[in-house]
C-alpha atoms as a PDB file:
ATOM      1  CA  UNK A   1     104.256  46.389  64.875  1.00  0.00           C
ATOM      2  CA  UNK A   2     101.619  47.579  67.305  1.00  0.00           C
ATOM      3  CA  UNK A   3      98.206  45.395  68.181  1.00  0.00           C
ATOM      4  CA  UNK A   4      95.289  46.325  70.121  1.00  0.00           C
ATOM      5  CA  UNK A   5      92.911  44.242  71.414  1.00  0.00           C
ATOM      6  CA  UNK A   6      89.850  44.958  73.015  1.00  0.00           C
ATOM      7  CA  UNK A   7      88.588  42.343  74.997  1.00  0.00           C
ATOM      8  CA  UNK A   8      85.601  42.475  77.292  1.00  0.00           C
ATOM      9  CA  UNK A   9      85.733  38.711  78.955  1.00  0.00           C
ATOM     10  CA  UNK A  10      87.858  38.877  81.800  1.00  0.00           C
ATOM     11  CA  UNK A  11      88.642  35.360  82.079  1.00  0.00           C
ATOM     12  CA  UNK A  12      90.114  35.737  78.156  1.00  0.00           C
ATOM     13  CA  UNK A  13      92.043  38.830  78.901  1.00  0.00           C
ATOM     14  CA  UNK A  14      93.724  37.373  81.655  1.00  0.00           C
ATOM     15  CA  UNK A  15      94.682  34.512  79.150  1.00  0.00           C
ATOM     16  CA  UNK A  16      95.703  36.662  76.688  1.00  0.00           C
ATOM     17  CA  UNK A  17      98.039  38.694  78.950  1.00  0.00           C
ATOM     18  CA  UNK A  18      99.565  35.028  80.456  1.00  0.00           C
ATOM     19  CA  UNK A  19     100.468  34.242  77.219  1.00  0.00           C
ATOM     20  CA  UNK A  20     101.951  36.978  76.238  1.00  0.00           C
ATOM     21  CA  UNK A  21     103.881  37.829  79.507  1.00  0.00           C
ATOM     22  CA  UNK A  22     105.587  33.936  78.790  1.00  0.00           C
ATOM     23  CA  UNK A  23     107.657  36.337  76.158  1.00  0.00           C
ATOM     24  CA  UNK A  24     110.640  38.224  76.468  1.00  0.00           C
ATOM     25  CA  UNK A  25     110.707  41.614  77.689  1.00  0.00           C
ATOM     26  CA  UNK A  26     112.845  42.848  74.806  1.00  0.00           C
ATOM     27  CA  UNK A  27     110.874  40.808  72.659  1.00  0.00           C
ATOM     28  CA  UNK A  28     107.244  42.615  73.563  1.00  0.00           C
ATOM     29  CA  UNK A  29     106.140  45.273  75.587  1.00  0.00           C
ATOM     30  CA  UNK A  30     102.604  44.986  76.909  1.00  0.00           C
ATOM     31  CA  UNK A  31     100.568  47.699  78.140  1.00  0.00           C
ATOM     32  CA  UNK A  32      97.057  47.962  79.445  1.00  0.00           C
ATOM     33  CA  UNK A  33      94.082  50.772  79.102  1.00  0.00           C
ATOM     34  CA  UNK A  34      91.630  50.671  81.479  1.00  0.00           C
ATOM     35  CA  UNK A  35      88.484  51.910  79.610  1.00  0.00           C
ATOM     36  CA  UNK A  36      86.631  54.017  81.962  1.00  0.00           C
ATOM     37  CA  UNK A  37      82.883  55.237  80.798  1.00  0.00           C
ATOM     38  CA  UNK A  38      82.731  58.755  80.342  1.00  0.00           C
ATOM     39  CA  UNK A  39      81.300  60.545  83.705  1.00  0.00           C
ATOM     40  CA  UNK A  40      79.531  63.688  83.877  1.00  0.00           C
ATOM     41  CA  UNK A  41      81.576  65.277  86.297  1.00  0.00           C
ATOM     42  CA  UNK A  42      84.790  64.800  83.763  1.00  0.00           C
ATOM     43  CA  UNK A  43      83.151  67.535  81.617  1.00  0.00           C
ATOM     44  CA  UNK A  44      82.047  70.022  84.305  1.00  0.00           C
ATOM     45  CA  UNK A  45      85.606  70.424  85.779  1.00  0.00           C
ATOM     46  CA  UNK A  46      86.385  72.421  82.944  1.00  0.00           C
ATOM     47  CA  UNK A  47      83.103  74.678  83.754  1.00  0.00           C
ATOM     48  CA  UNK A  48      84.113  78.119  84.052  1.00  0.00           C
ATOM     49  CA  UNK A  49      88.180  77.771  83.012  1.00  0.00           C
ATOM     50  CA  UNK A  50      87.873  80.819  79.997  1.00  0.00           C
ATOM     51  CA  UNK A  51      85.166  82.790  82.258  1.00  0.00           C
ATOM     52  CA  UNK A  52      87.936  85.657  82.472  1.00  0.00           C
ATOM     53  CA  UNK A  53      89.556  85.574  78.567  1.00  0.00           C
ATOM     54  CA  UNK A  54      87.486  87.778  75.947  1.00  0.00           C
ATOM     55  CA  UNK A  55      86.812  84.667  73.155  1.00  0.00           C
ATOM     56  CA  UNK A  56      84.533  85.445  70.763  1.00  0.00           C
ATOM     57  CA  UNK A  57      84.506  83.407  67.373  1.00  0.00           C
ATOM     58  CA  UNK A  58      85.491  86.109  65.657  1.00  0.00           C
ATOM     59  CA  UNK A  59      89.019  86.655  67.927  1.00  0.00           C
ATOM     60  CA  UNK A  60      89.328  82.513  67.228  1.00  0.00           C
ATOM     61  CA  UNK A  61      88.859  83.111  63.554  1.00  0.00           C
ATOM     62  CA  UNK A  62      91.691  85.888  63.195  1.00  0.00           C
ATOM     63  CA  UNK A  63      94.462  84.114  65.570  1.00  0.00           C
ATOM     64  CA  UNK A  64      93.415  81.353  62.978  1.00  0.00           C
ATOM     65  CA  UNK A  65      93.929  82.765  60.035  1.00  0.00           C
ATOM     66  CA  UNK A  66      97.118  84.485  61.304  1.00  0.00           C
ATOM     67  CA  UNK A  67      98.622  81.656  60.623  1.00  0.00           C
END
């Protein structure tokens, strides 16, 4: 069984994650996800990465429907 929490009070996640480290290890595995906001600069990296392929719709459409 897999749960996921999300919880945005730090003092309660810190709880949380006591509580469950008391555990076993082969009895639950616990692993955290940093939620970082999304950042502009994320999206421009990819600025520019197809700027030498010939992509059209229409060459996306056929490899598509080769398929």
């Amino acid at each position: 069984m897999q749960i996921s929490l999300n919880i945005k009070n730090e003092s309660i996640s810190q709880k949380v994650l006591e509580f469950l480290s008391s555990f076993k290890k082969e009895d639950i595995k616990i692993e955290t996800i940093d939620d970082k906001p999304f950042r502009e600069e994320s999206l421009s990296s990819f600025a520019g990465m197809w700027k030498d392929r010939d992509i059209t719709i229409e060459t996306l459409r056929e490899a598509a429907w080769k398929k």
